[in-house]
N, C-alpha and C. Protein backbone atom coordinates (compact mmCIF):
# COMPACT_ATOMS: atom_id res chain seq x y z
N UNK A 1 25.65 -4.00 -74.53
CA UNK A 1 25.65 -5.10 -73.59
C UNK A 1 26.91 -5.94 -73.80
N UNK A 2 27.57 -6.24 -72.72
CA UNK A 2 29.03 -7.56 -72.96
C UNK A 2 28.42 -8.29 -73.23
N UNK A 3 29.60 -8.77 -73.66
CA UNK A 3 29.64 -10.36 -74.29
C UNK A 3 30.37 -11.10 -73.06
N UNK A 4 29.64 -11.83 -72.12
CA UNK A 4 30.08 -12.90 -71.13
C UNK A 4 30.32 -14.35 -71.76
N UNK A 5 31.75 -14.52 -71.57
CA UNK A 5 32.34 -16.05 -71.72
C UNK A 5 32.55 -16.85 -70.35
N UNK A 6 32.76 -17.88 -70.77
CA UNK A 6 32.64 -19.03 -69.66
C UNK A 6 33.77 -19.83 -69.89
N UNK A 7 34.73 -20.20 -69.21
CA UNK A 7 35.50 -20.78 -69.36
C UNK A 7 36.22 -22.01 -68.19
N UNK A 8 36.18 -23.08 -68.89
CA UNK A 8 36.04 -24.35 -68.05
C UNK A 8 37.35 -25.27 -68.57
N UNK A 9 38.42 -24.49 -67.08
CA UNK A 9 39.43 -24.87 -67.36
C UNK A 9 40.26 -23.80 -67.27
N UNK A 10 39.95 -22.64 -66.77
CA UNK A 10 40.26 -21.16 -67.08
C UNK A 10 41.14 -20.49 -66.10
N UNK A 11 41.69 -21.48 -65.29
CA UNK A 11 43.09 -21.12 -64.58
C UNK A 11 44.18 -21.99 -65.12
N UNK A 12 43.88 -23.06 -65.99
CA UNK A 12 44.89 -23.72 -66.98
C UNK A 12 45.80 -22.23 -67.87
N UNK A 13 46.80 -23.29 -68.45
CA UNK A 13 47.74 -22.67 -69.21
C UNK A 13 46.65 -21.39 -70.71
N UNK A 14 46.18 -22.57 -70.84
CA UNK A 14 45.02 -22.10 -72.09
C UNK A 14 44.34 -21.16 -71.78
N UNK A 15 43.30 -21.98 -70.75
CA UNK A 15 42.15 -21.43 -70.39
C UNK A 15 42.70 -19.77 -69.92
N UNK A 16 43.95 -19.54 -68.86
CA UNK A 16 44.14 -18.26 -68.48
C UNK A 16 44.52 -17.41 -69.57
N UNK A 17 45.15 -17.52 -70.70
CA UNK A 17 45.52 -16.82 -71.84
C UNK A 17 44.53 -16.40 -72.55
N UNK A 18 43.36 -17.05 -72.86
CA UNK A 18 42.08 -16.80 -73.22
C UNK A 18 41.67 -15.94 -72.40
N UNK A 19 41.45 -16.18 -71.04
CA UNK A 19 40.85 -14.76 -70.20
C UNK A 19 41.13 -13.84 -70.57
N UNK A 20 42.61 -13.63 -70.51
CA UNK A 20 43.41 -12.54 -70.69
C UNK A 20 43.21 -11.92 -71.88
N UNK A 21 43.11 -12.51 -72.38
CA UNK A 21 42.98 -12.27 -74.15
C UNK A 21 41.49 -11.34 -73.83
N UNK A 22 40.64 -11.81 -73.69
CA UNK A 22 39.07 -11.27 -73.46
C UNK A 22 38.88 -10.88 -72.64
N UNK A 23 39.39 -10.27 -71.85
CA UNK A 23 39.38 -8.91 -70.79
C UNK A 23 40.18 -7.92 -71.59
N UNK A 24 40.99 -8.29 -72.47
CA UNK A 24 41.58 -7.13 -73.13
C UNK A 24 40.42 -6.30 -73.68
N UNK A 25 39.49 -6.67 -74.16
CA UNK A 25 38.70 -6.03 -75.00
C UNK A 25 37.62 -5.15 -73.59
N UNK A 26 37.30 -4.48 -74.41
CA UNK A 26 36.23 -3.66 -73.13
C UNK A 26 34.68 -3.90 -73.00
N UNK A 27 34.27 -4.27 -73.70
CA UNK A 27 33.22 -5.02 -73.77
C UNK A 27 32.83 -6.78 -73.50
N UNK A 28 33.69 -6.76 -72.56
CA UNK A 28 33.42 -8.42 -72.40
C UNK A 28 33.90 -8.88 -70.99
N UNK A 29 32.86 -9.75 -70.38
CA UNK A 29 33.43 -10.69 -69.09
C UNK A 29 33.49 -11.89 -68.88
N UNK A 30 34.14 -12.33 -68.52
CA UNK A 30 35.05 -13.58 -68.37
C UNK A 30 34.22 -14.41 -66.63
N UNK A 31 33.75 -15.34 -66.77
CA UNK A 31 34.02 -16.03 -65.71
C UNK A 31 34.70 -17.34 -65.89
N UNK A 32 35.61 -17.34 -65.08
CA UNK A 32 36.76 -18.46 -64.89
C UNK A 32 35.88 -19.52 -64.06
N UNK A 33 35.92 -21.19 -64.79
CA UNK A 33 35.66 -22.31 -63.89
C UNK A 33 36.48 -23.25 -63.67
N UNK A 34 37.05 -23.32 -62.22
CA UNK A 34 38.15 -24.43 -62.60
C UNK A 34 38.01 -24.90 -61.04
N UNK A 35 38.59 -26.18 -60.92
CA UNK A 35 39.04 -26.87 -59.87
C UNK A 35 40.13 -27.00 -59.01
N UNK A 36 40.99 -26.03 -60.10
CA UNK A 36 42.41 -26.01 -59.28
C UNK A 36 43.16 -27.44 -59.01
N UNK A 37 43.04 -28.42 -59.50
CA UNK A 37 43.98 -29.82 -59.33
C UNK A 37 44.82 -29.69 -60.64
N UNK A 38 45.22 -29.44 -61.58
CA UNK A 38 45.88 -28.79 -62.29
C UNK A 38 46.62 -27.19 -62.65
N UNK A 39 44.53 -26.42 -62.42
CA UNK A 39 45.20 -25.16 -62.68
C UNK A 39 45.66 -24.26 -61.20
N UNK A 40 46.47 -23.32 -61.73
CA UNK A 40 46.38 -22.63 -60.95
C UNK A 40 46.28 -20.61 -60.64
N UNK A 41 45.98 -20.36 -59.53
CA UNK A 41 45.71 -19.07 -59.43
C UNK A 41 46.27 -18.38 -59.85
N UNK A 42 47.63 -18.54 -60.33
CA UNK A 42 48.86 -18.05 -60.55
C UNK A 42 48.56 -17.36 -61.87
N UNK A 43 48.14 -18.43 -62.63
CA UNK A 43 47.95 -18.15 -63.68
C UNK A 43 47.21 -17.21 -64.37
N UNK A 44 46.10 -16.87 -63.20
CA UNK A 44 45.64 -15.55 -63.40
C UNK A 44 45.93 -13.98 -63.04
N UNK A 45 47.29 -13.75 -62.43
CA UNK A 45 47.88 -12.96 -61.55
C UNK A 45 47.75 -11.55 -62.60
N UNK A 46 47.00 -10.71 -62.34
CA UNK A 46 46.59 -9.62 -62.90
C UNK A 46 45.57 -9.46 -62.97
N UNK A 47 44.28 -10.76 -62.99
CA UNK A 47 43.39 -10.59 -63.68
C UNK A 47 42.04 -10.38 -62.45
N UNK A 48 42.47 -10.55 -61.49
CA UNK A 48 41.69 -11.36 -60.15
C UNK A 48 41.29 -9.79 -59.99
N UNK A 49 42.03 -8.89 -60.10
CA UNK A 49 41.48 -7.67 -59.78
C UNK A 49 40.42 -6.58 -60.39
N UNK A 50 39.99 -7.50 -61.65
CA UNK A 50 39.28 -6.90 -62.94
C UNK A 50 37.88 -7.11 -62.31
N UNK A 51 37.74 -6.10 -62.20
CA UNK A 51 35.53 -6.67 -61.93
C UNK A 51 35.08 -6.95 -62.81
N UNK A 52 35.16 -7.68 -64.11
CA UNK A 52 34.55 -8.38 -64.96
C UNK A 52 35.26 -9.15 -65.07
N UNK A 53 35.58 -10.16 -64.20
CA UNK A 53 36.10 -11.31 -64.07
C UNK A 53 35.21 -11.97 -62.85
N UNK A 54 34.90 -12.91 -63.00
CA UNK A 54 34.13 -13.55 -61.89
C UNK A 54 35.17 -15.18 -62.17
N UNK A 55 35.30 -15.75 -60.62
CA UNK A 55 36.35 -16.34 -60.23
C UNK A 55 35.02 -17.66 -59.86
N UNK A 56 34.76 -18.82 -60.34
CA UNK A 56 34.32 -19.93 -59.48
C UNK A 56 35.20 -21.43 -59.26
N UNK A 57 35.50 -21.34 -58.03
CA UNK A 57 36.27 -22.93 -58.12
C UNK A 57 35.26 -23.66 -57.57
N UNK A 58 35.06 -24.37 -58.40
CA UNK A 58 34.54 -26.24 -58.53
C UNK A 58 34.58 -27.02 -59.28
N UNK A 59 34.39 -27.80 -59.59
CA UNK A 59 34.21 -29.36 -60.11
C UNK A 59 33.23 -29.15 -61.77
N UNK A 60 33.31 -29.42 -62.50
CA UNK A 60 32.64 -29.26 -63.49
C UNK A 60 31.40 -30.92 -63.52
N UNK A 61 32.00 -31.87 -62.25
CA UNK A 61 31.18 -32.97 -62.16
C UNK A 61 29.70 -32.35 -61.43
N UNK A 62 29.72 -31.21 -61.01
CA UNK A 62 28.76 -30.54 -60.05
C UNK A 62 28.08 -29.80 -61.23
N UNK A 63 27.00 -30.41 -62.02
CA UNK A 63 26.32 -29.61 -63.00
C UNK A 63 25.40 -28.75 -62.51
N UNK A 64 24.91 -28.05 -61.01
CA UNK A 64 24.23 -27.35 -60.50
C UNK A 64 25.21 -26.21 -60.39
N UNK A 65 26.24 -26.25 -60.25
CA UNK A 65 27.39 -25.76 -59.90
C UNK A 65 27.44 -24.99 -61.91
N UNK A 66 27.51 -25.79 -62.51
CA UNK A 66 27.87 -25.21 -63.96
C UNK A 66 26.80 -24.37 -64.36
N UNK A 67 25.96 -24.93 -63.91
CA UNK A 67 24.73 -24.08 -64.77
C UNK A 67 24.79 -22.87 -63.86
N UNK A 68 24.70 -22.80 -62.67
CA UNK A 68 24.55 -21.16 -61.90
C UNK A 68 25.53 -20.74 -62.33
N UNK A 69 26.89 -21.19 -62.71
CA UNK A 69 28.41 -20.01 -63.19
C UNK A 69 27.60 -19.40 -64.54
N UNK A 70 27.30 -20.32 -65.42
CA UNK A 70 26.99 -20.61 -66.63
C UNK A 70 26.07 -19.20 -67.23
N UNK A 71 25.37 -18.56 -65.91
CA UNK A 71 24.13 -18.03 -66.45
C UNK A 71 24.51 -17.04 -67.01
N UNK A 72 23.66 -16.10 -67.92
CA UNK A 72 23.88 -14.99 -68.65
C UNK A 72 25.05 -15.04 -69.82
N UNK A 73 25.87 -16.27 -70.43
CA UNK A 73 27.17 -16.40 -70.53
C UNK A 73 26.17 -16.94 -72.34
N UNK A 74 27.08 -16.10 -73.05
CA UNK A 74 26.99 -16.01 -74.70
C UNK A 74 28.41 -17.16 -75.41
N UNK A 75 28.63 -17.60 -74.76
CA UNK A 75 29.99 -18.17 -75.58
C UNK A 75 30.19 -19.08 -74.18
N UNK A 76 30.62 -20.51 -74.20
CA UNK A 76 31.10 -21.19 -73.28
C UNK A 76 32.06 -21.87 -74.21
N UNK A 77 33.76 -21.95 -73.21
CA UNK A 77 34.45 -22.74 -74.06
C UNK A 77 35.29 -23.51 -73.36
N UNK A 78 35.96 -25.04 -73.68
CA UNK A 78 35.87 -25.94 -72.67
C UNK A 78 37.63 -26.46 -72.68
N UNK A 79 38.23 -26.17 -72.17
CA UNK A 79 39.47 -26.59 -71.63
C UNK A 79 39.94 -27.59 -70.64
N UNK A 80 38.95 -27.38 -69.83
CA UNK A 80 39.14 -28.73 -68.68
C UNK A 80 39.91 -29.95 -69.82
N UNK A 81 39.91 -31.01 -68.79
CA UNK A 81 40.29 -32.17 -69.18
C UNK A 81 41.32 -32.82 -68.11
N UNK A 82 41.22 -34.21 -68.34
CA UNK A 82 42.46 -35.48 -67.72
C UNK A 82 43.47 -34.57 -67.78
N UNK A 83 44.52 -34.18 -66.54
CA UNK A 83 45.74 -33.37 -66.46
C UNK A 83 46.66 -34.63 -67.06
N UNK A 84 46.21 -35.88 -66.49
CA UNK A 84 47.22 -37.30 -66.43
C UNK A 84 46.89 -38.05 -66.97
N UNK A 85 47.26 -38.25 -68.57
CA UNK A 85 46.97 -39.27 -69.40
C UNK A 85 47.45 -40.16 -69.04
N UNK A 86 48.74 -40.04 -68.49
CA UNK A 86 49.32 -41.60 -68.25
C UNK A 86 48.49 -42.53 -67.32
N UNK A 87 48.03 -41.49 -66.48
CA UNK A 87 46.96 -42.55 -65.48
C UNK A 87 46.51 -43.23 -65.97
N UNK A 88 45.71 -42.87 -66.76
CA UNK A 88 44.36 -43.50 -67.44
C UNK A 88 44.63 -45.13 -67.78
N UNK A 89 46.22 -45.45 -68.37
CA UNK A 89 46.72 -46.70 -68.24
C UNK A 89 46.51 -47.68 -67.33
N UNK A 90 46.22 -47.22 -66.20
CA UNK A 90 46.13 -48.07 -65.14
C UNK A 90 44.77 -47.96 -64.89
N UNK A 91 43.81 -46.83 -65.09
CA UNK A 91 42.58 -47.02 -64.93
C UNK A 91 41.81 -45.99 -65.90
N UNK A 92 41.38 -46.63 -66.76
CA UNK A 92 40.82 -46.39 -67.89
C UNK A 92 39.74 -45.38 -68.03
N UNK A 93 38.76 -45.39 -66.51
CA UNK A 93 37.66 -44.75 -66.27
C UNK A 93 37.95 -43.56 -66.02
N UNK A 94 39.63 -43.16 -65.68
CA UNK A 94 39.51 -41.84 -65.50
C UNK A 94 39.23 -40.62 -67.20
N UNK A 95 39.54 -41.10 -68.17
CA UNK A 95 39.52 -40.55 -69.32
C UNK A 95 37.38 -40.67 -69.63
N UNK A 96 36.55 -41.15 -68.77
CA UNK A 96 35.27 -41.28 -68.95
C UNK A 96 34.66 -40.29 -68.17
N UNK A 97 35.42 -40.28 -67.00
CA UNK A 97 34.67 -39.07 -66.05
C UNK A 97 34.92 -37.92 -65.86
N UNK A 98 36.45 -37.91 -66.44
CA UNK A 98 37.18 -36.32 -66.44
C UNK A 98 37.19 -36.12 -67.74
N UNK A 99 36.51 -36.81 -68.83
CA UNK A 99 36.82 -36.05 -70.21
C UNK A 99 35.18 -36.52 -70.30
N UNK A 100 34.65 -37.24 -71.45
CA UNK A 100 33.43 -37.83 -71.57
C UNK A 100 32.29 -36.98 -70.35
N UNK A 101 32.27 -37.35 -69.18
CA UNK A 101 31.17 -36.71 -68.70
C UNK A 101 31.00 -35.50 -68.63
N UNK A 102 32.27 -34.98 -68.18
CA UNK A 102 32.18 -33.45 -67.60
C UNK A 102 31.91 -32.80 -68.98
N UNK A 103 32.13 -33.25 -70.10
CA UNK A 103 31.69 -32.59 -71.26
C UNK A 103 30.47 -32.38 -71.31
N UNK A 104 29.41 -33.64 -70.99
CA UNK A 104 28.05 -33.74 -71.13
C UNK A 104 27.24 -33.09 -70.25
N UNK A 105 28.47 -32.77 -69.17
CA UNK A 105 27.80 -31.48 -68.05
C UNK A 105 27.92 -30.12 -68.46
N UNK A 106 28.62 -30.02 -69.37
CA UNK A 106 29.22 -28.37 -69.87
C UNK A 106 27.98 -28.20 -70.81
N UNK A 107 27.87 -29.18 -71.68
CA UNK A 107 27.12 -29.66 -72.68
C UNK A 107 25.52 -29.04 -72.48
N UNK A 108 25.20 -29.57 -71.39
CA UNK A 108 23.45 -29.56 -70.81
C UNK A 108 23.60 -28.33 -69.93
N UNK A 109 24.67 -27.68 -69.48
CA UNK A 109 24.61 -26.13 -68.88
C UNK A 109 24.19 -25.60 -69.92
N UNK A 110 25.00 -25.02 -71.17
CA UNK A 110 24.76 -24.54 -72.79
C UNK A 110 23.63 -24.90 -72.88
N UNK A 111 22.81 -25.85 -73.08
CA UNK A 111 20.99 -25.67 -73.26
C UNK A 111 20.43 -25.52 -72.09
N UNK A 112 20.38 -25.78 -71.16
CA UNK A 112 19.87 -24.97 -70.34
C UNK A 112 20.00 -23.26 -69.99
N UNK A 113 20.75 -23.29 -70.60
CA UNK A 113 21.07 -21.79 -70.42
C UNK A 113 21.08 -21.09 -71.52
N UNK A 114 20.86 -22.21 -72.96
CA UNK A 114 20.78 -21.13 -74.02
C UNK A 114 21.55 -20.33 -74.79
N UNK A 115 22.94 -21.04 -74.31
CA UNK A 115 24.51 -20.29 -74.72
C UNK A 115 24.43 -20.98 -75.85
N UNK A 116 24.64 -19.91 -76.66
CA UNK A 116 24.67 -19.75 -78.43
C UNK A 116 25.89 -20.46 -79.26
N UNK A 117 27.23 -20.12 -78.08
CA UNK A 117 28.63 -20.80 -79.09
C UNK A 117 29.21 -21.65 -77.88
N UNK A 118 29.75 -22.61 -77.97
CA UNK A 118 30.53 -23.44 -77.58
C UNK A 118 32.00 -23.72 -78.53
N UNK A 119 33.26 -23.73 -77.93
CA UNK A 119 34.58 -23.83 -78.59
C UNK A 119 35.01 -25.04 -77.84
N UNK A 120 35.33 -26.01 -78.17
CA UNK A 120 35.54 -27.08 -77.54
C UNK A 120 37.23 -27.58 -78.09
N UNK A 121 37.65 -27.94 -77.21
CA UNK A 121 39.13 -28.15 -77.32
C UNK A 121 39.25 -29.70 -77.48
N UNK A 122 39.75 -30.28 -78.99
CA UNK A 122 39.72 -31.30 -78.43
C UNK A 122 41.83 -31.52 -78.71
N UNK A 123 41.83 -33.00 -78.85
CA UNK A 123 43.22 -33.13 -78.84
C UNK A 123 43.87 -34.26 -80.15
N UNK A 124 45.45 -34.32 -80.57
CA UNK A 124 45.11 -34.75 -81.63
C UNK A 124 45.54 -36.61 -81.42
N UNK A 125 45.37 -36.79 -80.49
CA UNK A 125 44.73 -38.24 -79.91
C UNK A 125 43.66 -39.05 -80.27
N UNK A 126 42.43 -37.87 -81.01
CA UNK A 126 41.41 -38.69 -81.56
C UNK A 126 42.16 -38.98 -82.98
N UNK A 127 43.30 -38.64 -83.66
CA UNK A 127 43.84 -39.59 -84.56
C UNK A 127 44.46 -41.04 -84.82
N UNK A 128 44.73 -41.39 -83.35
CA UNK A 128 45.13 -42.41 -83.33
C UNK A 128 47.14 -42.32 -83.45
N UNK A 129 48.01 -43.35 -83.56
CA UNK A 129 49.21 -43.05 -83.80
C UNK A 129 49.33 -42.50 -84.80
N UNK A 130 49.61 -41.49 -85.39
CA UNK A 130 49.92 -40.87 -86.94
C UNK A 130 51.73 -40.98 -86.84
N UNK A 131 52.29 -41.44 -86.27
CA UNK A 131 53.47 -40.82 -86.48
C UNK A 131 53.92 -39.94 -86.97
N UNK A 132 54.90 -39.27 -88.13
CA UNK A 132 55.22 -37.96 -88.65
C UNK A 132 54.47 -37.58 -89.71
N UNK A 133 52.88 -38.20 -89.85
CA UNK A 133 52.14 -38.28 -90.93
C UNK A 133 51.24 -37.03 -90.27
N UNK A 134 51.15 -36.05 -91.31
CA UNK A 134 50.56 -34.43 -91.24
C UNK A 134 49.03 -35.32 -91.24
N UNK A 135 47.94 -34.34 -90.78
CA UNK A 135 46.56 -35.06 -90.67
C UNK A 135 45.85 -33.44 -90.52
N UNK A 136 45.10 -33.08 -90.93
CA UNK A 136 43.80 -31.85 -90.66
C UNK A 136 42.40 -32.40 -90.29
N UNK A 137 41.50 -31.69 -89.78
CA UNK A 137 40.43 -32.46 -89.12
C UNK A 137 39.30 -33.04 -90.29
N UNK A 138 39.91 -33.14 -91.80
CA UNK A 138 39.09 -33.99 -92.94
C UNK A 138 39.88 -35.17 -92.68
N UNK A 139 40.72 -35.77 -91.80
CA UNK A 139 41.32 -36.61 -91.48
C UNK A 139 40.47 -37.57 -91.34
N UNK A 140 40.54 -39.23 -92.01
CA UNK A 140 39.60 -39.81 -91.26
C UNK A 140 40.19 -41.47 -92.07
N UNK A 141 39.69 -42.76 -90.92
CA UNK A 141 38.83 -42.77 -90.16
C UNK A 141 39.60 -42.48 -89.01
N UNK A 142 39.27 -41.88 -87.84
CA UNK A 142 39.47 -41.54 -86.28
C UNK A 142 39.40 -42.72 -85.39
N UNK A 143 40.97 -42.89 -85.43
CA UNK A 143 40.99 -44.53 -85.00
C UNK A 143 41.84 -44.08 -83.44
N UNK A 144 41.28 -43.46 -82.61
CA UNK A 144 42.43 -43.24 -80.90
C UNK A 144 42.63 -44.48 -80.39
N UNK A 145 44.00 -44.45 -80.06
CA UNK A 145 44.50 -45.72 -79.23
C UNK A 145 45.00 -45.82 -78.01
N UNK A 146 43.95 -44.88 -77.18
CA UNK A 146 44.04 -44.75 -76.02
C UNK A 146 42.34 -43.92 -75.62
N UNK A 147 41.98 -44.36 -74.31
CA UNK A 147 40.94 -43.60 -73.77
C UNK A 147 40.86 -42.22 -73.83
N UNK A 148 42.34 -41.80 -73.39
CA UNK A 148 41.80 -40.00 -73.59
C UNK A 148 41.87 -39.44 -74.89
N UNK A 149 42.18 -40.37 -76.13
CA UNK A 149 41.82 -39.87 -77.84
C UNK A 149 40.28 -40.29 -77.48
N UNK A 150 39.66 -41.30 -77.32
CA UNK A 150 38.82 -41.72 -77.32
C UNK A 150 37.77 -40.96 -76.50
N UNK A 151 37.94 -40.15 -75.52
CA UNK A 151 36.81 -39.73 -74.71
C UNK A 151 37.35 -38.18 -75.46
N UNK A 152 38.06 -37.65 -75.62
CA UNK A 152 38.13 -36.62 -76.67
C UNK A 152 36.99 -36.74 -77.83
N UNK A 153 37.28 -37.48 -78.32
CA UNK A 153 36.32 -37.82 -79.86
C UNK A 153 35.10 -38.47 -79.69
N UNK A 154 34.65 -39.02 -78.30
CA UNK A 154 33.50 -39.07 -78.12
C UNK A 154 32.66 -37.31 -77.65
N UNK A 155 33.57 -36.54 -77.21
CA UNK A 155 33.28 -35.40 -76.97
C UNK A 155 33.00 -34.40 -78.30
N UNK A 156 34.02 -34.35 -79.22
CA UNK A 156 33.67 -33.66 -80.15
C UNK A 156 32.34 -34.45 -80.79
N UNK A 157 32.15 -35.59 -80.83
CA UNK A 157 30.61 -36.32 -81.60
C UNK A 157 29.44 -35.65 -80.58
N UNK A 158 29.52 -35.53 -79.41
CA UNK A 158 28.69 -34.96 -78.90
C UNK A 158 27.81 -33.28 -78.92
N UNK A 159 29.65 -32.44 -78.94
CA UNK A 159 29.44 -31.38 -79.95
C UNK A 159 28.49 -31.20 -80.76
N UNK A 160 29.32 -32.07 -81.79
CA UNK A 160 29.16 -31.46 -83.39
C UNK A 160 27.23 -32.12 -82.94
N UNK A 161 26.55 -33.04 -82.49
CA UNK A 161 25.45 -33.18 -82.06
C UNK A 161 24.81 -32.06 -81.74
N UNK A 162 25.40 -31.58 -80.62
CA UNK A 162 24.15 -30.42 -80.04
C UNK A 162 24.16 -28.73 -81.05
N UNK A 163 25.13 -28.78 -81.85
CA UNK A 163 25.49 -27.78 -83.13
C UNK A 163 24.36 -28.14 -84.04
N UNK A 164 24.06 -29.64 -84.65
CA UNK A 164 23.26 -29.88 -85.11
C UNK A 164 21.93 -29.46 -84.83
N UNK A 165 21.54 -30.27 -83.39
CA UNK A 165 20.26 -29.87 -82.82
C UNK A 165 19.88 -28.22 -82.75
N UNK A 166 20.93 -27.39 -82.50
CA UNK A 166 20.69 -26.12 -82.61
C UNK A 166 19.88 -25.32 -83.52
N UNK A 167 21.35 -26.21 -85.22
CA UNK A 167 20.42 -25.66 -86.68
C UNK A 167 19.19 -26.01 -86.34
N UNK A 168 18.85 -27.23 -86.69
CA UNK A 168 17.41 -27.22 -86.87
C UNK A 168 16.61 -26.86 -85.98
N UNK A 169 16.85 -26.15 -84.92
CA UNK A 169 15.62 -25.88 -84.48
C UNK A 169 15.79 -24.17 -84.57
N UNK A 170 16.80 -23.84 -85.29
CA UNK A 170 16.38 -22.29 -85.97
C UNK A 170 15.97 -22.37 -87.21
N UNK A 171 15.85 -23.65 -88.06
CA UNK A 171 15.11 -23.59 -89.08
C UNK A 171 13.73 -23.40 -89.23
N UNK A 172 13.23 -22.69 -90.30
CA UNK A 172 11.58 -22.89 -89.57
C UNK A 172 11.14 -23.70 -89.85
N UNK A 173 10.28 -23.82 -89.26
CA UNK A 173 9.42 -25.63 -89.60
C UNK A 173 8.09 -25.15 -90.12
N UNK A 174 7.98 -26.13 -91.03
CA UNK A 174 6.72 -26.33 -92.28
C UNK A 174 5.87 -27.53 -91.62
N UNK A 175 4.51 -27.78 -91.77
CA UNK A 175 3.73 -28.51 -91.52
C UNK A 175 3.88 -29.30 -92.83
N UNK A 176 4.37 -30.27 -92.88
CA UNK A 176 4.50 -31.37 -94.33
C UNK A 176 3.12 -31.68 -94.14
N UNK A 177 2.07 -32.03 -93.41
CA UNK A 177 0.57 -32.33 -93.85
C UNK A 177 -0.14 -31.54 -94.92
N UNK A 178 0.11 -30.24 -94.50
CA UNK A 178 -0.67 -29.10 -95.09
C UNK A 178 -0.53 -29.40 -96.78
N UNK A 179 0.56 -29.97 -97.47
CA UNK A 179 0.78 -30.38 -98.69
C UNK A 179 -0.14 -31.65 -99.00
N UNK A 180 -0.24 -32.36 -98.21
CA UNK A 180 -1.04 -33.99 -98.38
C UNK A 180 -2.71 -33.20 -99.30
C-alpha cells in the first residue's frame, strides 16, 4: 500500500521540491494543497502528469476543503504561510490568519483524519533578533519580535501539543482505582 502525503503549500519553492522528492520513490502519492497567491504551477512542471499526484487549489482557511484533500493521507506536512512579512507591519492580523489559524485547520484535518505524522515548518523568527549569534532549537527563552516569529511559535506549541495528545493516547491506560 503507498504512503500518501499531503502537502500544504506544495506549489511553493519547498513544498514543490518535496513533491518531487516523493514521487521519486514508487511507492508513494503526493497530493499538492495550495492557493496559488504565492505558489505557483510552474513549480510543478513535470509533475502534473504523474497519476499519483493529485492537484487541489484552495485556501487552507476552508477546513472542509482540508479535510476532503486530507483523506487517506499518512504524513501531512505544512509549508503554507504569510508570503509578506513585511505586511504584517501595517497589519498585524495578517501573521494570525495566514500563519496561527490555518495551522489549527491543518491541525484538526490530521485528527480528523487520523494522519499519524505531521512535519511542520517553522521559521527562525521564533528566536527573536539573534544577530550573528548561532542558536539550535534547545535555544531558549523564544522571545519573536515580530507577529510572524510569533504566530510561527504559537504554531509549533500547538504541534508539539497534538504530538503530545497522540502519545498518550497510545499509551495504555490502567484503571488507578483498581489499586485503591
Amino acid at each position: 500500500m503507498p504512503t500518501r502525503s499531503f502537502i500544504a503549500g506544495g506549489a511553493g519553492f519547498i513544498g514543490s521540491h518535496l513533491a518531487r522528492e516523493l514521487l521519486r520513490r514508487p511507492d508513494h502519492e503526493v497530493v499538492v494543497f495550495d492557493n496559488f497567491v504565492s505558489g505557483s504551477i510552474s513549480h510543478l512542471d513535470g509533475l502534473l502528469e504523474d497519476s499519483r499526484l493529485t492537484l487541489v487549489e484552495a485556501d487552507l482557511g476552508n477546513l472542509d476543503a482540508v479535510i476532503k484533500a486530507m483523506q487517506c493521507c499518512d504524513h501531512a506536512y505544512l509549508f503554507a504561510a504569510n508570503p509578506d512579512i513585511a505586511a504584517a507591519a501595517h497589519d498585524p492580523s495578517i501573521d494570525f490568519w495566514q500563519g496561527t489559524y490555518l495551522t489549527q485547520n491543518v491541525m484538526e484535518a490530521t485528527r480528523i483524519n487520523g494522519v499519524s505524522r505531521v512535519t511542520y515548518a517553522s521559521g527562525s523568527g521564533v528566536y527573536g533578533d539573534r544577530g550573528e549569534e548561532e542558536v539550535d532549537e534547545s535555544f531558549g527563552p523564544l522571545v519573536p519580535v515580530s507577529t510572524y516569529g510569533a504566530s510561527k511559535l504559537g504554531s509549533e506549541v500547538r504541534h508539539t501539543c497534538r504530538d503530545l495528545s497522540l502519545r498518550e493516547r497510545s499509551r495504555p491506560q490502567t484503571d488507578a482505582r483498581r489499586d485503591i
